[in-house]
Protein backbone atom coordinates (compact mmCIF):
# COMPACT_ATOMS: atom_id res chain seq x y z
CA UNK A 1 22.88 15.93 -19.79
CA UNK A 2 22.40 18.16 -17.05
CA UNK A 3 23.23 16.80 -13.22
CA UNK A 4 21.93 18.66 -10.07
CA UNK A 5 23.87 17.73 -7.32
CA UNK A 6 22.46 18.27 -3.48
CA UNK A 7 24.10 17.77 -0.43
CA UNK A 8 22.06 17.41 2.71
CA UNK A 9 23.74 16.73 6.45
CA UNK A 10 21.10 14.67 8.72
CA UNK A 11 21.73 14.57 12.44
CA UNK A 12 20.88 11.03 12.29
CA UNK A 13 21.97 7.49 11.71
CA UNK A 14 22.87 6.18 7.99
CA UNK A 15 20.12 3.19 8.18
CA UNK A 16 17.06 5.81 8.78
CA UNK A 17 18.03 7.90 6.18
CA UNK A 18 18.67 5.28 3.68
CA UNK A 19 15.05 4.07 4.46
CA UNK A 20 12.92 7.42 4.39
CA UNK A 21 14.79 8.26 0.92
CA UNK A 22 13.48 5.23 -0.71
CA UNK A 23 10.23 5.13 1.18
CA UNK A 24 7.19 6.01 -1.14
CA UNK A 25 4.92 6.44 1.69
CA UNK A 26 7.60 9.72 2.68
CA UNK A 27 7.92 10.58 -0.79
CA UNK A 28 4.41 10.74 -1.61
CA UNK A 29 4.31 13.07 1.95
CA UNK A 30 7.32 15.10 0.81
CA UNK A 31 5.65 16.59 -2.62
CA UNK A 32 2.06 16.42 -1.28
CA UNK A 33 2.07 19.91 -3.26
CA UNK A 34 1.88 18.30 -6.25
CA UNK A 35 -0.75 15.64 -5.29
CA UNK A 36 1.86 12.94 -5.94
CA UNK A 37 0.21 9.40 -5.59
CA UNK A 38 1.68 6.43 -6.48
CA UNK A 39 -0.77 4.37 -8.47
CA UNK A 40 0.93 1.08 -9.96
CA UNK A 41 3.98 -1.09 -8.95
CA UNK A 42 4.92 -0.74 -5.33
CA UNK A 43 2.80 1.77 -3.73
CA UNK A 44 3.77 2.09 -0.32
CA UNK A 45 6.58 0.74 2.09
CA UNK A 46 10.02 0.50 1.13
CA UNK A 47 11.67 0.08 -2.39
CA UNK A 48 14.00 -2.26 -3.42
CA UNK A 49 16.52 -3.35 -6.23
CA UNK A 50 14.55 -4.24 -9.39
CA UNK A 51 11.13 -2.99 -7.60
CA UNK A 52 9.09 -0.31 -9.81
CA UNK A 53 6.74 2.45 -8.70
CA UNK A 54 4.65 4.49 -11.12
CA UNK A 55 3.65 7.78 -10.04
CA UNK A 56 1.01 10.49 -11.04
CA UNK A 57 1.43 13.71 -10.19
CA UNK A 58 0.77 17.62 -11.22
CA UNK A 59 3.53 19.73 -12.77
CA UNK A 60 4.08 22.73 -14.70
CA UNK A 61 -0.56 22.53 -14.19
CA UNK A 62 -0.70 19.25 -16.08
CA UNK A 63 -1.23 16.35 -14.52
CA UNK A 64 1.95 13.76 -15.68
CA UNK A 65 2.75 9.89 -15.29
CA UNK A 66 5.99 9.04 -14.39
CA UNK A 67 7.36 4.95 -13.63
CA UNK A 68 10.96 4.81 -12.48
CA UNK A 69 12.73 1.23 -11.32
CA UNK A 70 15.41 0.22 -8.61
CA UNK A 71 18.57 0.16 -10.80
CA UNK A 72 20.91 -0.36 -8.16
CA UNK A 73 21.05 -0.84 -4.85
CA UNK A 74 23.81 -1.61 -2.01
CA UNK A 75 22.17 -1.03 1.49
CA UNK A 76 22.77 1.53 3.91
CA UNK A 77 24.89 3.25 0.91
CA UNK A 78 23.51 3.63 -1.97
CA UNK A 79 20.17 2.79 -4.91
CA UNK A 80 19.51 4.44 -7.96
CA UNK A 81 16.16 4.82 -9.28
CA UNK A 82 15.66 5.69 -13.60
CA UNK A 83 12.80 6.63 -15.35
CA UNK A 84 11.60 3.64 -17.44
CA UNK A 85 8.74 5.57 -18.72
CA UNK A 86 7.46 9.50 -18.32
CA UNK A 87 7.89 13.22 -20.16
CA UNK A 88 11.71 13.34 -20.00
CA UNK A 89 13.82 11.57 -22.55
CA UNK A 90 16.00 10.19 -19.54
CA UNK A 91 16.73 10.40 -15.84
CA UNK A 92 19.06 8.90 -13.50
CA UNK A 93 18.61 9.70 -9.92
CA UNK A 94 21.20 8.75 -7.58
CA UNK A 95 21.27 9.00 -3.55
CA UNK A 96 24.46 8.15 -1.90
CA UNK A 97 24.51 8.25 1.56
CA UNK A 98 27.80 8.52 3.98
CA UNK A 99 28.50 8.31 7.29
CA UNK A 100 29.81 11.98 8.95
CA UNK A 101 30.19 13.85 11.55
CA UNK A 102 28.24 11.69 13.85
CA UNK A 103 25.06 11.73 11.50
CA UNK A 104 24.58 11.45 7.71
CA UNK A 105 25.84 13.27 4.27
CA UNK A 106 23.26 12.32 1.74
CA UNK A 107 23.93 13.60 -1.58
CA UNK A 108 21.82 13.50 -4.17
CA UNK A 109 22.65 13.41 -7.65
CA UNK A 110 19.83 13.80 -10.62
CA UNK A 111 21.02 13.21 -14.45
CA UNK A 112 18.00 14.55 -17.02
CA UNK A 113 17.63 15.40 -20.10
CA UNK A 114 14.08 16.65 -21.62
CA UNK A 115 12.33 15.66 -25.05
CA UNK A 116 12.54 17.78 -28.16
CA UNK A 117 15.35 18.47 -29.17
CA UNK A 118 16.89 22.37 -28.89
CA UNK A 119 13.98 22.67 -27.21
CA UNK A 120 14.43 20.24 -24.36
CA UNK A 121 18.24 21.75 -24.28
CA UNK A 122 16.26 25.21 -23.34
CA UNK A 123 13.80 24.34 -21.55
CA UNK A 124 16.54 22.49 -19.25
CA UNK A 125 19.02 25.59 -18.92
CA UNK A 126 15.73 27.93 -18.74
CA UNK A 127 13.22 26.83 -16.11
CA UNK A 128 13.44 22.64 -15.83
CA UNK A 129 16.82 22.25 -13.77
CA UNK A 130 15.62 25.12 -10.90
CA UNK A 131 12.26 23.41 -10.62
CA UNK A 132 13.62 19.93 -10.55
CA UNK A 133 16.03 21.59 -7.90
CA UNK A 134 13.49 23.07 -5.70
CA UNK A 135 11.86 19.24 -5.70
CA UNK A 136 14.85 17.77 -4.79
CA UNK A 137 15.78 20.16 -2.24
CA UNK A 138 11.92 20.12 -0.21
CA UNK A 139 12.37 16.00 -0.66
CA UNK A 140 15.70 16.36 1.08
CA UNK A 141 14.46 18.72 4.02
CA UNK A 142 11.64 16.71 4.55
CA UNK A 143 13.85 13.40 4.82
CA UNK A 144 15.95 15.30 7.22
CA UNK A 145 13.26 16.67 9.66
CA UNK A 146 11.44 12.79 9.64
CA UNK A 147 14.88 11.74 10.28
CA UNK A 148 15.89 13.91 13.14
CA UNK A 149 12.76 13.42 14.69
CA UNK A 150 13.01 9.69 14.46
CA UNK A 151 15.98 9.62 16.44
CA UNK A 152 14.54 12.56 19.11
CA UNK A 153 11.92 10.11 19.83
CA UNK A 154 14.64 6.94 20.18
């Protein structure tokens, strides 16, 4: 299964970055590009353990359903959120977040694994794990800029 792994340093505190990161108002905001709406479950506000969100949203020009639910969860540290339902055979998306340096290290870690087969296996080493990459890493910059300007404005 493949695993992207993203480290992202925030100049701010571990509580506000815990809550943007499983916020689906500033997720829907982060990948506005791909006119992400969340459209059953919990829809806006803040996530929690056993909570569910189902999202629609346009990739690769189709437009795709995915529902993933609050696995685990240990605040300021740590949730999980997997794919109960959607167009890869699994996902397991992880965001751990550490106090350093005076701000925040939150890492990100995504397990996936497409449908099909060889074919998933390609498509994964071929084009899926850079664009799932590229998501991750705008998500992650936008956390970090709402967080940094959250605590300019404290």
């Amino acid at each position: 299964m493949p695993l992207i792994e993203i480290k992202t340093y925030i100049a701010s505190d571990i509580k506000t970055c815990f809550d943007l990161a499983r916020n689906i108002d500033i997720h829907q905001e982060s990948l506005k590009h791909t006119d992400e709406l969340p459209i059953a479950g919990k829809t806006t506000g803040l996530i929690g353990l056993g909570e569910w969100v189902s999202w629609e949203a346009k990739h690769f020009g189709f437009v795709q359903h995915l529902t993933s639910k609050i696995t685990e969860f240990e605040s300021p540290n740590y949730f999980v959120d997997e794919m109960v339902f959607g167009a890869f055979k699994s996902f397991r998306h992880e965001h751990i977040f550490k106090r350093y340096k005076g701000g925040t290290l939150m890492t990100v870690k995504f397990y996936f694994e497409a449908p099909c087969g060889l074919l998933g296996k390609i498509a994964n080493t071929t084009f899926l794990k850079r664009y799932m990459k590229n998501l991750i890493q705008k998500r992650n910059s936008y956390i970090k800029a709402e967080a940094e300007k959250h605590l300019q404005e404290a």
